[in-house]
C-alpha atoms as a PDB file:
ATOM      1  CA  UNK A   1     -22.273 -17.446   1.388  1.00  0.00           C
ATOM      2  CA  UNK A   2     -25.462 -16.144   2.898  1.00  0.00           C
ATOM      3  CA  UNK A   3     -26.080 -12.412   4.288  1.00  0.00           C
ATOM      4  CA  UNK A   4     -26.155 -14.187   8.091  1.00  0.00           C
ATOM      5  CA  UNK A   5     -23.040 -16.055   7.681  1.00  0.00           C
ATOM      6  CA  UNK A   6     -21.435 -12.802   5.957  1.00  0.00           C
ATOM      7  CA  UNK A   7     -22.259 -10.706   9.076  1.00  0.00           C
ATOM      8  CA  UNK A   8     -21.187 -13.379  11.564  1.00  0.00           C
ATOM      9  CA  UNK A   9     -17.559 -13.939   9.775  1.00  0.00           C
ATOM     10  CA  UNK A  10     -17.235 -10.039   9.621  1.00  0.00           C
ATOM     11  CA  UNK A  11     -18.367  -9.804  13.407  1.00  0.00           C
ATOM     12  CA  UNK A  12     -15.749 -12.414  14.176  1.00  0.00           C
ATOM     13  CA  UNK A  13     -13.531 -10.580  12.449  1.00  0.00           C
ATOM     14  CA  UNK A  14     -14.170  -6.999  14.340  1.00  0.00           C
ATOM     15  CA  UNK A  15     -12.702  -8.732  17.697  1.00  0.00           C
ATOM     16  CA  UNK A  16      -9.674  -9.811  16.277  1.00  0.00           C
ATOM     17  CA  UNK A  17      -6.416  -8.903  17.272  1.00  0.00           C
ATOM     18  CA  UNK A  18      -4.599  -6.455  14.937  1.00  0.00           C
ATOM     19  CA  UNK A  19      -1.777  -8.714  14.013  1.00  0.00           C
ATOM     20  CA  UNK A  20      -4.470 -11.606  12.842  1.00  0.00           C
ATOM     21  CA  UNK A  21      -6.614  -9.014  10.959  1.00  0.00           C
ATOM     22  CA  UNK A  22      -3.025  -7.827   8.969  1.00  0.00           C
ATOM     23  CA  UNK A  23      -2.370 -11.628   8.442  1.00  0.00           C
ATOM     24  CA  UNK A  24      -5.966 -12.577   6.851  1.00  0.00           C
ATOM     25  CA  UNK A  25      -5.738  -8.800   4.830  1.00  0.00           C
ATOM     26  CA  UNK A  26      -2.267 -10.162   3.254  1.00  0.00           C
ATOM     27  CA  UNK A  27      -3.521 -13.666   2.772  1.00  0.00           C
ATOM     28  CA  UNK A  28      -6.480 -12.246   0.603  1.00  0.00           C
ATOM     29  CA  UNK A  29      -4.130  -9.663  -1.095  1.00  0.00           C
ATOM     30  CA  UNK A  30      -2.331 -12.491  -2.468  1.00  0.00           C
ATOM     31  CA  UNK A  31      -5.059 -14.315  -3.162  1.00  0.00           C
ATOM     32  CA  UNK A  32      -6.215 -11.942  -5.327  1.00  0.00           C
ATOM     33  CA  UNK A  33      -3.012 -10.541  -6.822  1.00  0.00           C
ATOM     34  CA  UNK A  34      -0.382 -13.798  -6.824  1.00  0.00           C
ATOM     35  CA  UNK A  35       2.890 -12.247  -5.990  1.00  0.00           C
ATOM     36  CA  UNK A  36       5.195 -11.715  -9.184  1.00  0.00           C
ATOM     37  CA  UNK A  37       8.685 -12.179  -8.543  1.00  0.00           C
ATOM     38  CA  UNK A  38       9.671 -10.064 -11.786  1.00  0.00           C
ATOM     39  CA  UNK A  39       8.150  -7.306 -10.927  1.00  0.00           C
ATOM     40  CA  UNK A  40       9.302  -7.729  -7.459  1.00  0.00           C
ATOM     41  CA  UNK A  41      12.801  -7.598  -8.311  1.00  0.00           C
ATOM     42  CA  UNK A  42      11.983  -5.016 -10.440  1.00  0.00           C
ATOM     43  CA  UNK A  43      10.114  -2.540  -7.793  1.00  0.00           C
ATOM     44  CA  UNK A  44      13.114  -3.303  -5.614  1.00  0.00           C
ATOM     45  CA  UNK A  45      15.737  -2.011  -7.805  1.00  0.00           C
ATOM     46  CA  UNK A  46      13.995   0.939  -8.892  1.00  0.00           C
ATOM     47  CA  UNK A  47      13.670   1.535  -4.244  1.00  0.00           C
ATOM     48  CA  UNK A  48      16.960   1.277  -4.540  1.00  0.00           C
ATOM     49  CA  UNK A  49      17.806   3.781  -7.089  1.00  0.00           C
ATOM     50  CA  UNK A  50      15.430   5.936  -5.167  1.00  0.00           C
ATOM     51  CA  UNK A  51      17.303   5.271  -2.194  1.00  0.00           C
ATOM     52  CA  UNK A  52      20.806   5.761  -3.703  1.00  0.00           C
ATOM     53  CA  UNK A  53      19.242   9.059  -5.048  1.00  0.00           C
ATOM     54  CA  UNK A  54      18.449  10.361  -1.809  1.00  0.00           C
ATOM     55  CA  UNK A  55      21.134   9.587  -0.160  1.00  0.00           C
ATOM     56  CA  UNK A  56      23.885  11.074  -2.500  1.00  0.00           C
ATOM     57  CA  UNK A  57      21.722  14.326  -2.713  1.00  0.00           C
ATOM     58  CA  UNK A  58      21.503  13.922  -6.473  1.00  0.00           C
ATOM     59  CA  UNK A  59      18.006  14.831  -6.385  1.00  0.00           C
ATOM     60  CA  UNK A  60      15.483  17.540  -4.419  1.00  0.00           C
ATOM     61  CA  UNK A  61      12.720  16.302  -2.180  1.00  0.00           C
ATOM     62  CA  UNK A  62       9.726  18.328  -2.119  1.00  0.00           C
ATOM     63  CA  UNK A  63       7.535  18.589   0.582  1.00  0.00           C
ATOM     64  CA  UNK A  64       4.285  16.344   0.786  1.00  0.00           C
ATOM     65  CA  UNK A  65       1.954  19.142   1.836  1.00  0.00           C
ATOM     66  CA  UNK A  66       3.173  21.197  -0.984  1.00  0.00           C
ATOM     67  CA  UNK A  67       2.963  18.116  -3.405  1.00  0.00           C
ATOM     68  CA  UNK A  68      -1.094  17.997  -2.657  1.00  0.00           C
ATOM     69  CA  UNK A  69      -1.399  22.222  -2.693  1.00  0.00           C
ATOM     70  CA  UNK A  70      -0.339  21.939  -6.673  1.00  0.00           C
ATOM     71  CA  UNK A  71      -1.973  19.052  -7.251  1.00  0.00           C
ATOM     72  CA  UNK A  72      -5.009  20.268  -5.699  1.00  0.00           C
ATOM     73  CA  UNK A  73      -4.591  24.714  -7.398  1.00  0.00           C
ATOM     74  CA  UNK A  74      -4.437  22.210 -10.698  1.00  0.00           C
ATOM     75  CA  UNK A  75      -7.545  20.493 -10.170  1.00  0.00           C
ATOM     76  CA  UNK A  76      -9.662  23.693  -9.142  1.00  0.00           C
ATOM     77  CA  UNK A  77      -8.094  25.698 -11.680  1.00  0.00           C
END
């Protein structure tokens, strides 16, 4: 594809809708990665383990902001 026809797609794309734009970013996510139902089943179980986890209280949630503070004292430490 030439630099011209590059810029005109990517123009086109600009005015689209949001909805469209989400559609085309999913159809070249899977065009990339093909979906793998294994590992789909597999992410979905472990979500709801998470889930279950949450719910019952069996675990403590910590706070995103304070998640990215340690992470971040590690890294300049």
């Amino acid at each position: 594809m030439t630099a011209l026809k590059q810029d005109e797609l990517f123009n086109e794309i600009d005015i689209l809708p949001i909805d469209l734009k989400t559609e085309i970013v999913d159809k070249i996510l899977a065009s990339i990665t093909p979906l793998n139902s294994e590992i789909d089943k597999l992410w979905i179980k472990e979500v709801n383990k998470r889930k279950q986890e949450v719910e019952s209280n069996s675990i403590t949630l910590v706070d995103g902001d304070e998640v990215f503070k340690k992470i971040s004292q590690r890294l300049h430490s």
